[in-house]
Protein backbone atom coordinates (compact mmCIF):
# COMPACT_ATOMS: atom_id res chain seq x y z
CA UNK A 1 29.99 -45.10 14.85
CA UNK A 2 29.06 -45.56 11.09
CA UNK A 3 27.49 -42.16 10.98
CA UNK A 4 30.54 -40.52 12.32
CA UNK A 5 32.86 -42.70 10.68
CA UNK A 6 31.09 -41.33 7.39
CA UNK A 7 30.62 -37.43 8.65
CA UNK A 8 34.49 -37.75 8.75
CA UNK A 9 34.95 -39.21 5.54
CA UNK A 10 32.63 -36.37 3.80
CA UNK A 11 34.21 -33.69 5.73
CA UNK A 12 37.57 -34.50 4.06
CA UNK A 13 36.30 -34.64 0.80
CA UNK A 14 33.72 -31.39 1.00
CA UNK A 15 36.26 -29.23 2.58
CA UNK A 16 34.08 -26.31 1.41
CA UNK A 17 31.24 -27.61 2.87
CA UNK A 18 33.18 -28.38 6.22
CA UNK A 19 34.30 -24.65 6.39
CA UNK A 20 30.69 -23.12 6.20
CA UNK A 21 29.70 -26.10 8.71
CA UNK A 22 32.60 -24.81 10.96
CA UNK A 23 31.30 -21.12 10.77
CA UNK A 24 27.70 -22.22 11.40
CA UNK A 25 28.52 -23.99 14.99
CA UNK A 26 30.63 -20.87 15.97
CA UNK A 27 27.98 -18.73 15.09
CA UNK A 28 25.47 -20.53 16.69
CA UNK A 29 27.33 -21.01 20.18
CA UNK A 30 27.89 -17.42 20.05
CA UNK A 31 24.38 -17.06 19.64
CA UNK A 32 23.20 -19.09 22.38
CA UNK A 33 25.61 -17.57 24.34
CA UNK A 34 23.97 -14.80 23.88
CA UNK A 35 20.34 -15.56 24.43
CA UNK A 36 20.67 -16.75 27.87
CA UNK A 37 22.78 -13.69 28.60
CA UNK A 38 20.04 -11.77 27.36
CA UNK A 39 17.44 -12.99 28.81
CA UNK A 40 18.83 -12.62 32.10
CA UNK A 41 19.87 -9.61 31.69
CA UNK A 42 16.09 -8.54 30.43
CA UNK A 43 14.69 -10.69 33.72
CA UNK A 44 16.99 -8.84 35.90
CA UNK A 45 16.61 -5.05 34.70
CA UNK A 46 12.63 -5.19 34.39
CA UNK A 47 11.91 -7.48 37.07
CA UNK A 48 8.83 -9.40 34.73
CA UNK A 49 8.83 -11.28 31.81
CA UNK A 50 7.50 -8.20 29.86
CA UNK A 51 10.71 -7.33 28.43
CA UNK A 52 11.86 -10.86 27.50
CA UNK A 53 8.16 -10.66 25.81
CA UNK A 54 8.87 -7.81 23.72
CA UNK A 55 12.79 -8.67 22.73
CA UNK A 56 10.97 -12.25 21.47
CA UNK A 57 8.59 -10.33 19.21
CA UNK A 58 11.20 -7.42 17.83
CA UNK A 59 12.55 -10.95 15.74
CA UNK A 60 9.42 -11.45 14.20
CA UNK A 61 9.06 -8.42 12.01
CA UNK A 62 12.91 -8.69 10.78
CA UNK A 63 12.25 -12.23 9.15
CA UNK A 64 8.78 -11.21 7.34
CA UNK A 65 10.71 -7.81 5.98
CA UNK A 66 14.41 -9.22 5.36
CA UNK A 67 14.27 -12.55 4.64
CA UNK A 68 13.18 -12.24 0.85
CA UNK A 69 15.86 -9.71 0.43
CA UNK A 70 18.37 -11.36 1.76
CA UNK A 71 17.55 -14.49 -0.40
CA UNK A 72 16.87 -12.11 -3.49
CA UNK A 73 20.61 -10.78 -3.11
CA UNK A 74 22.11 -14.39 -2.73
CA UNK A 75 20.78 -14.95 -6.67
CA UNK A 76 22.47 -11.97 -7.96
CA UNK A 77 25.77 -11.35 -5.77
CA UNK A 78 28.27 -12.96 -3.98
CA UNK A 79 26.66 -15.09 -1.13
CA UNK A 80 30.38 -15.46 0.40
CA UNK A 81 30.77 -11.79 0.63
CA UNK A 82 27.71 -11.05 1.93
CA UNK A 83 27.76 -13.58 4.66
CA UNK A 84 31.09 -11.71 5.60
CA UNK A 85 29.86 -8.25 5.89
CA UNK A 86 26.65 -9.63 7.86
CA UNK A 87 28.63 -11.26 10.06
CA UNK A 88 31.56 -8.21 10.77
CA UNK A 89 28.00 -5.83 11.12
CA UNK A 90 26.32 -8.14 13.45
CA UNK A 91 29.84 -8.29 15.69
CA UNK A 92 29.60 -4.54 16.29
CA UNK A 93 25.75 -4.61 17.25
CA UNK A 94 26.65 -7.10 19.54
CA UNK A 95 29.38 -4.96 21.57
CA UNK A 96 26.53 -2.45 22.03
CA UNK A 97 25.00 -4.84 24.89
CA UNK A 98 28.29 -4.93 26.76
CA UNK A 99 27.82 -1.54 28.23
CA UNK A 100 24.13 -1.78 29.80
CA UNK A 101 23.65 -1.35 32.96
CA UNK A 102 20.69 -0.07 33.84
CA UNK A 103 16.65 0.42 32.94
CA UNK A 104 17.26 3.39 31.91
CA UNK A 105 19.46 1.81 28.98
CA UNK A 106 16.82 -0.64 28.02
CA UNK A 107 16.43 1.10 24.67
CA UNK A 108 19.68 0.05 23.53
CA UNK A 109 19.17 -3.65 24.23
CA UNK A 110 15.88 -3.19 21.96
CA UNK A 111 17.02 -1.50 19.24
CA UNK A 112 20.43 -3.63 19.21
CA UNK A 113 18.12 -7.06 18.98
CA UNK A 114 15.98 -5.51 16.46
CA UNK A 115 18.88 -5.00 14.58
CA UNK A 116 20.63 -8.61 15.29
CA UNK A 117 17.17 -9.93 14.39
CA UNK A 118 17.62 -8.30 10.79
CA UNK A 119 20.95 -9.27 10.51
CA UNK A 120 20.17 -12.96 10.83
CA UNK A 121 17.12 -12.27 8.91
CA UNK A 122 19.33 -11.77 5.92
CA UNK A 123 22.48 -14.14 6.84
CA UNK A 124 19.93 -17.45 7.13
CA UNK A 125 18.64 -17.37 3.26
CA UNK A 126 22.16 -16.65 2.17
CA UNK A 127 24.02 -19.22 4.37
CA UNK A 128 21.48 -22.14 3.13
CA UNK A 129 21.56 -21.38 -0.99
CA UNK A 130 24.97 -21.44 -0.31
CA UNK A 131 24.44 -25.15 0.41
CA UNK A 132 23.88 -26.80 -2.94
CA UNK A 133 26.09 -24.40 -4.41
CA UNK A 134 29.17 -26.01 -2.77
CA UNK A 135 27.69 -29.80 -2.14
CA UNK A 136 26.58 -32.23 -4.90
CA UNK A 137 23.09 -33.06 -5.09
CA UNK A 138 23.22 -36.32 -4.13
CA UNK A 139 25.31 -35.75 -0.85
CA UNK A 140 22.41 -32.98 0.18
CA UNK A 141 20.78 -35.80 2.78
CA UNK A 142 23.86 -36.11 4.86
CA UNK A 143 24.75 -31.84 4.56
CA UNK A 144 21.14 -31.75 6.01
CA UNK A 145 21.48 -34.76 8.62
CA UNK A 146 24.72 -32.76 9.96
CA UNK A 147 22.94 -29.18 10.07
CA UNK A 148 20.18 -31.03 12.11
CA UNK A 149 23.14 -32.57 13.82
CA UNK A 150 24.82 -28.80 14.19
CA UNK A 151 21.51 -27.36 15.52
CA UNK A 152 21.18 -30.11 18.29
CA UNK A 153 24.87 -29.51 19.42
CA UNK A 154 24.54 -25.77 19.51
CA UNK A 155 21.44 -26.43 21.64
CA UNK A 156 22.67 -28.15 24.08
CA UNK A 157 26.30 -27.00 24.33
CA UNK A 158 25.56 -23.25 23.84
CA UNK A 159 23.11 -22.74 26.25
CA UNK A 160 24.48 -25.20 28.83
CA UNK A 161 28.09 -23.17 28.41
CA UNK A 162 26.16 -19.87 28.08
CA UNK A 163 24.63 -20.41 31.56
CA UNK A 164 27.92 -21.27 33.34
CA UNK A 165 29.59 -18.51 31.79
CA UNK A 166 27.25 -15.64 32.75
CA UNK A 167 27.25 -16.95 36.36
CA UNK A 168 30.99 -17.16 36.81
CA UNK A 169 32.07 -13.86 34.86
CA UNK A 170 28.49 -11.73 34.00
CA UNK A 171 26.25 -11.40 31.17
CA UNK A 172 28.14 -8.74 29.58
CA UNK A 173 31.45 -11.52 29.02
CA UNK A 174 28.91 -13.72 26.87
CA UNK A 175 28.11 -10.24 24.55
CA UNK A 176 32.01 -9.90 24.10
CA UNK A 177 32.19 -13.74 23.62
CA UNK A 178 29.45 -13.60 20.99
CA UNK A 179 30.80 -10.67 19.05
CA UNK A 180 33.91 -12.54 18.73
CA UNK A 181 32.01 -15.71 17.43
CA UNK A 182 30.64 -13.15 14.59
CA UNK A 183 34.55 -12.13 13.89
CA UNK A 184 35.62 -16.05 13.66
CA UNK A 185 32.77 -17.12 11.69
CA UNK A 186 32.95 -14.26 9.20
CA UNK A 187 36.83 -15.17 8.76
CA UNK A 188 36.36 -18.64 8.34
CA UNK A 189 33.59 -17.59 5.62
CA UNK A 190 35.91 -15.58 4.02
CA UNK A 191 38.29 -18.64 3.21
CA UNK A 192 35.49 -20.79 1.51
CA UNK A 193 35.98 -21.13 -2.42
CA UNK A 194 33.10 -21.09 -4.11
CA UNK A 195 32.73 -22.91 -7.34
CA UNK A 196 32.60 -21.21 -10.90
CA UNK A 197 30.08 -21.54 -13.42
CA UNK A 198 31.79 -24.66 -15.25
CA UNK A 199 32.55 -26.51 -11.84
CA UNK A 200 29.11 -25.49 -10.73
CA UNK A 201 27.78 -26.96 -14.28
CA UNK A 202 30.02 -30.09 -13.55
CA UNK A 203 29.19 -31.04 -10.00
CA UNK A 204 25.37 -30.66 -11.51
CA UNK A 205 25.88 -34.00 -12.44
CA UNK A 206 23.87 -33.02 -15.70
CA UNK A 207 24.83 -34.41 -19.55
CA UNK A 208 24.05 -31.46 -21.50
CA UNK A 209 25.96 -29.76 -23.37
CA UNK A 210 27.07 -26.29 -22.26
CA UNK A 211 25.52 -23.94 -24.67
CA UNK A 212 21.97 -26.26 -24.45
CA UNK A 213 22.12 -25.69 -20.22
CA UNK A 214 23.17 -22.02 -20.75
CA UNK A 215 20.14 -21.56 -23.25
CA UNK A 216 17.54 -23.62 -20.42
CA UNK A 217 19.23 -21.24 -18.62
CA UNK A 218 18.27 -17.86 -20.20
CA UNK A 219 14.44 -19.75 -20.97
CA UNK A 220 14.04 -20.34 -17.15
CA UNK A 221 15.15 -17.10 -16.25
CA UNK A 222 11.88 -15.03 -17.93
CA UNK A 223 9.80 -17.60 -16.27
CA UNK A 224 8.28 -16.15 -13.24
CA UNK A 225 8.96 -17.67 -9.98
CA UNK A 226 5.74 -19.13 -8.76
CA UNK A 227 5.22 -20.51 -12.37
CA UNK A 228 8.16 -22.25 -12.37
CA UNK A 229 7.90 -23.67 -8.80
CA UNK A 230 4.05 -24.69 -9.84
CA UNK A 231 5.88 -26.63 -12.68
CA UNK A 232 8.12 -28.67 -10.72
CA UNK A 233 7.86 -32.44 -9.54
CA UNK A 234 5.24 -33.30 -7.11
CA UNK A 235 7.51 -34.09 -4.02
CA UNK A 236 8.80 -30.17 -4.48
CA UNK A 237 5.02 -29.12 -4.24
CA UNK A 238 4.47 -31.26 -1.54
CA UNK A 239 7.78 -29.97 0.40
CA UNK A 240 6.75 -26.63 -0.20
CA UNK A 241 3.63 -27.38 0.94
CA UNK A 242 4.82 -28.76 4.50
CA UNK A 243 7.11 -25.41 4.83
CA UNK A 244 3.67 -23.15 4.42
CA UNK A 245 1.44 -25.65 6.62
CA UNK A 246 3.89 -26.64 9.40
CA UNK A 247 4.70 -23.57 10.83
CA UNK A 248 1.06 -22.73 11.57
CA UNK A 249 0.30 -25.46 14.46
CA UNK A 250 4.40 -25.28 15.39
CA UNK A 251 3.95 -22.47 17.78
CA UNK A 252 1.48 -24.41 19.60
CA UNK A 253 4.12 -27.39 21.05
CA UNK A 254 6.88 -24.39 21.48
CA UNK A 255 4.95 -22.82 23.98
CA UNK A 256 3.40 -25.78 25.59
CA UNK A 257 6.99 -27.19 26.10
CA UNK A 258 7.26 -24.46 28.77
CA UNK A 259 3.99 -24.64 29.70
CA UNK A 260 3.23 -28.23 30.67
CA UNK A 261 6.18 -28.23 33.32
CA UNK A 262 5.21 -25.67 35.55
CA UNK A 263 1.06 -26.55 34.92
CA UNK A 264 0.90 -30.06 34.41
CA UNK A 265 3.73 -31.22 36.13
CA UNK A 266 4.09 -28.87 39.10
CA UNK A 267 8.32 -29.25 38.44
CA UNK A 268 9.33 -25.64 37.33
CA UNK A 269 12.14 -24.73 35.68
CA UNK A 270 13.43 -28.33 36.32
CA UNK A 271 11.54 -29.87 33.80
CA UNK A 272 11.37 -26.99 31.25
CA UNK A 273 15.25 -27.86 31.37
CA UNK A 274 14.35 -31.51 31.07
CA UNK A 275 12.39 -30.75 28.34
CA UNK A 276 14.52 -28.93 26.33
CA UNK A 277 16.87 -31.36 27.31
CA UNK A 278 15.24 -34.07 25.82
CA UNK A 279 14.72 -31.96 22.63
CA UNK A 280 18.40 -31.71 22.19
CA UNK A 281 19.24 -35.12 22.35
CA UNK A 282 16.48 -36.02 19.56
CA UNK A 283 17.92 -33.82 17.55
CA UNK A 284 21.22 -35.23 17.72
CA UNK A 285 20.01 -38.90 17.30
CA UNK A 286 17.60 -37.62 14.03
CA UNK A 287 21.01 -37.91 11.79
CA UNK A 288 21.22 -41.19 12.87
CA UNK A 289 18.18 -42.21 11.93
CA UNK A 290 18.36 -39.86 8.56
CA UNK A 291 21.17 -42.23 6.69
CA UNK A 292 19.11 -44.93 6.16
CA UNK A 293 16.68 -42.80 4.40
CA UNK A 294 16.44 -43.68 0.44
CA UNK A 295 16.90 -40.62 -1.82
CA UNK A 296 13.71 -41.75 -3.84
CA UNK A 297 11.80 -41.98 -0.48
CA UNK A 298 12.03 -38.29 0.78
CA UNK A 299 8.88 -36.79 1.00
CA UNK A 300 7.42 -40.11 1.84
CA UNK A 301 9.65 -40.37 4.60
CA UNK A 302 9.03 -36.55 5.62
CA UNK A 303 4.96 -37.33 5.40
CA UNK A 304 5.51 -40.12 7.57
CA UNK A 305 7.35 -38.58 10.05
CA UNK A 306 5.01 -35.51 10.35
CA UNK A 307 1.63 -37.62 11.05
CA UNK A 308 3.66 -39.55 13.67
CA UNK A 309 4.92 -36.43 15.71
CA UNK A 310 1.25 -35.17 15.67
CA UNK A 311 0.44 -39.09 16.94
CA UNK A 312 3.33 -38.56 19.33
CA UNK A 313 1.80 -35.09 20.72
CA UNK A 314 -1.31 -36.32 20.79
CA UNK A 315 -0.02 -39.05 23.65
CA UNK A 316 1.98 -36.53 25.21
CA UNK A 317 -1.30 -33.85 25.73
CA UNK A 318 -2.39 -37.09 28.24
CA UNK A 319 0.23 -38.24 29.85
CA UNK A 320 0.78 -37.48 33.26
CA UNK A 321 4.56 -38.87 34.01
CA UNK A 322 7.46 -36.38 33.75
CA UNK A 323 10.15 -38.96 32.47
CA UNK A 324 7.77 -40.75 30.22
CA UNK A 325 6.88 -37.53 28.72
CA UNK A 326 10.66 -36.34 28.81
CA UNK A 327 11.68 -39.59 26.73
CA UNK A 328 8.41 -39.17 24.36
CA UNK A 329 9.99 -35.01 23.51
CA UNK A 330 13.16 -37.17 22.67
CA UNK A 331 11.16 -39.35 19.59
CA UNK A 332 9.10 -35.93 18.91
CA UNK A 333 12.33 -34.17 18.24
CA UNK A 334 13.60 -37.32 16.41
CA UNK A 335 10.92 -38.06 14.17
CA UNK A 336 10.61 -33.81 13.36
CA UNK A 337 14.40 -33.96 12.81
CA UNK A 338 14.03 -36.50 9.98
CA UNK A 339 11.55 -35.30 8.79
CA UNK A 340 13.01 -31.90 8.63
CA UNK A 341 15.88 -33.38 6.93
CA UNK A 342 13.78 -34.83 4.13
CA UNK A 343 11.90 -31.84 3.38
CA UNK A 344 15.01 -29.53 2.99
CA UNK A 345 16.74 -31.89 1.09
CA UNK A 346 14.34 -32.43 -1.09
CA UNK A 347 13.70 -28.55 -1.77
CA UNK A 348 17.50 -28.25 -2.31
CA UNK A 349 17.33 -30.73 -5.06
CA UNK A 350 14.37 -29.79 -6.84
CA UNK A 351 14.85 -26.18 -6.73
CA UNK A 352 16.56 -24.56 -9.71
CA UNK A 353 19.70 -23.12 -8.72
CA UNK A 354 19.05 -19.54 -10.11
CA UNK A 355 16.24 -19.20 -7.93
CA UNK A 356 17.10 -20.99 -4.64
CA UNK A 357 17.87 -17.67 -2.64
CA UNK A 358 14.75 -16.40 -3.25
CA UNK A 359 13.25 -19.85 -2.17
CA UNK A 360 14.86 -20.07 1.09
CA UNK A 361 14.33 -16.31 1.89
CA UNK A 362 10.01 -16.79 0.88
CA UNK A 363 10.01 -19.90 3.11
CA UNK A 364 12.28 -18.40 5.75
CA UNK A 365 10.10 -15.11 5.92
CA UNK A 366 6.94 -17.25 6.18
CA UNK A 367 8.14 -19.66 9.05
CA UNK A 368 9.66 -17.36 11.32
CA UNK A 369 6.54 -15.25 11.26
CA UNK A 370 3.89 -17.83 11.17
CA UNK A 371 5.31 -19.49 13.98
CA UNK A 372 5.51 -16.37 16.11
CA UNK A 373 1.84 -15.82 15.11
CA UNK A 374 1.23 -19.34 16.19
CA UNK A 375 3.09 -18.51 19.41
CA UNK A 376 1.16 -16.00 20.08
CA UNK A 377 -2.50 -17.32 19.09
CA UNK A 378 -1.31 -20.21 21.23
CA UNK A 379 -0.70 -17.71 24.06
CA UNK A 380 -3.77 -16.51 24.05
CA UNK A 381 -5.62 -20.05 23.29
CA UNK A 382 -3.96 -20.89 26.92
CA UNK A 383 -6.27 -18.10 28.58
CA UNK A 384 -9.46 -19.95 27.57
CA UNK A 385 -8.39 -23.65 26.81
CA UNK A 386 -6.32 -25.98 29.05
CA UNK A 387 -2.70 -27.05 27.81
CA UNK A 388 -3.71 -30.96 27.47
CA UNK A 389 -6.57 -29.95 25.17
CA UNK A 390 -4.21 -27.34 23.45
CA UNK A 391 -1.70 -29.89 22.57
CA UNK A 392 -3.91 -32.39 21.46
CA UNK A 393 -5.69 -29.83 18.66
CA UNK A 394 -1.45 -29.20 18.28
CA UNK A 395 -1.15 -32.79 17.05
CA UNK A 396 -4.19 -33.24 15.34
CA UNK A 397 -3.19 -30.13 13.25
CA UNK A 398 -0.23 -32.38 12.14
CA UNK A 399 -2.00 -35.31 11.69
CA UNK A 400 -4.43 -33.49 9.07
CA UNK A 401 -1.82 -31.46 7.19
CA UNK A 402 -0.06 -34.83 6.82
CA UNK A 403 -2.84 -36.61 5.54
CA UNK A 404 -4.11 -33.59 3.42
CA UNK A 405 -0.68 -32.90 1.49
CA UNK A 406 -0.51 -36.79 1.15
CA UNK A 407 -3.86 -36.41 -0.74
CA UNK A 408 -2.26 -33.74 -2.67
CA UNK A 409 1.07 -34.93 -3.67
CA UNK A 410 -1.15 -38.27 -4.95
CA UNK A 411 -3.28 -36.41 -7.12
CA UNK A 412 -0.57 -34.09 -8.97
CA UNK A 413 1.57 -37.52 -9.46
CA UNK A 414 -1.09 -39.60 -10.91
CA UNK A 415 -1.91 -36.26 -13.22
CA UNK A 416 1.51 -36.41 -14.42
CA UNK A 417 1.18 -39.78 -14.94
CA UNK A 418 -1.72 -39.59 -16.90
């Protein structure tokens, strides 16, 4: 009640915020909307999962290209106005589905998610160095505990409502439904006010004067990116650290999550729905959790929670009780949300401003295809390792990176120290 009590009270007074929050659900429940419609649609015109296979992997290539663009644009134009024009674009690709019928139209439902793919591609950078543009730093923890909030909403929500709505009126209502949730988000966008320079300056929080922060300014921009990120504090090392690490054993639990139903636990699509299920709700109790985190204690608190998910997988590669593993996905999700939470925050706040888009596009490009490369290795892993074993190397991967960045982040601080 606290937490909502205090969402309420910060939407009120970050009406900005709130508006680019708003946008982000709608998109999102358009989106889901669409998946499910999509990949029933793919399901019922090839009769295999081959084409659901190869719609998954068209996303990959989008994020390793676009990503970096789309954050390099967000330093140099207006990230409101190109948020808008993705958005309007990706509502017109998204009518193309509407009119597919048959096999012999599969091309279009290719070429129309490659293209969706590289829309979103470009929107996600944008969207998040938009973030500390309109929120003070020191309200970043909650703006991160209610996108992990929107994300576990949208998850369960949007695909529950997706489902019911292709069964009852067809897939190609939940295309329509989805470009429409492009149109609403773009317009809602399009009201957002984003600060100036001076209120930018103000709600810095900073006490230098203006022409000292506009010449720090002009120094930091002929410093070259990785030179200035090398530069920064130890916990922004260490974050950036657990975005490049992470991703590389995270394909492993997405595909054993659909994996250890059907194999382990003989329940089908039941329990993949349990599963995912369960994933939901820990994402929607992480926020909870999130408030009580100390500002000073971020990347403590996002170490932490990494070793104990690879703990928590670990126990869940040998358990051999549907509900007990169900409720153990919900503190997997819950501990990952935190520490999700910490980590972005944390790379919000010790990120100069000027260089932010081209942050969140590097580290977007790199996650979305490491994890599908994990995805994949993991596939193939499956052929000549069992799924236990798999998930146990899964959480032991965690467990190490957690311990080694530790390491890390201890030796740059006492360097600095010294």
């Amino acid at each position: 009640m606290n937490f909502i009590m205090k969402s309420l009270r910060f939407a009120r007074e970050e009406k900005e915020y709130t508006k680019l929050f708003t946008a982000g659900v709608v998109n999102g429940i358009g989106d889901r909307f669409f998946q499910v419609a999509l990949l029933a649609m793919m399901i019922r015109l090839t009769g295999s999962g081959l084409g659901v296979g190869i719609v998954l992997g068209l996303r990959m290539l989008p994020f390793l290209l676009l990503a970096p663009l789309g954050g390099w644009l967000a330093d140099r134009f207006s990230r409101r106005t190109l948020m808008i024009w993705t958005d309007m674009l990706r509502a017109l690709i998204a009518l193309s589905f509407f009119g597919v019928s048959g096999p012999e139209q599969l091309w279009i439902v290719y070429s129309s998610s490659f293209l969706l793919a590289c829309g979103e591609a470009m929107y996600a950078p944008v969207r998040k160095s938009a973030i500390p543009v309109l929120v003070a730093p020191h309200r970043l923890l909650t703006v991160n505990s209610l996108e992990q909030l929107m994300t576990g909403v949208v998850l369960i929500a949007g695909s529950a409502v997706g489902g019911v709505i292709a069964v009852l009126f067809g897939s190609g209502w939940s295309f329509v439904i989805n470009a429409v949730s492009f149109v609403l988000a773009g317009l809602i966008v399009r009201s957002i006010v984003f600060p100036s320079m001076g209120s930018s300056a103000r709600r810095s929080e900073t006490s230098q004067a203006e022409a000292q922060h506009s010449l720090e300014m002009e120094r930091e921009r002929r410093t070259p990116l990785l030179r200035t990120l090398l530069a920064g504090s130890a916990a922004l090392q260490a974050a950036l650290l657990l975005e490049l690490l992470v991703p590389v054993f995270n394909g492993i639990d997405n595909v054993l999550i659909s994996v250890y139903p059907v194999e382990e636990f003989g329940t089908g699509e039941e329990g993949v729905g349990l599963f995912y299920g369960a994933l939901g709700l820990g994402l929607l109790l992480g926020p909870l959790l999130a408030q009580y985190v100390r500002e000073r204690s971020l990347i403590g608190v996002g170490l932490l929670c990494l070793f104990l998910e690879g703990l928590l997988l670990i126990l869940l590669s040998r358990m051999d009780h549907l509900w007990f593993a169900a409720v153990v996905y919900v503190v997997i999700s819950l501990v990952g949300g935190v520490g999700n939470i910490c980590v972005d925050t944390m790379i919000m706040r010790e990120t100069p401003s000027r260089l932010q888009g081209r942050v969140f596009g590097l580290t977007t490009a790199w996650s979305g295809s490491m994890l599908g490369i994990s995805m994949f290795g993991a596939g193939l892993a499956l052929e000549v390792i069992e799924p236990r074993r798999l998930g146990w190397y899964g959480g032991a991967g965690f467990v190490v990176t957690a311990m080694l960045i530790t390491l890390i982040y201890s030796m740059i601080r006492r360097k600095v120290r010294a």
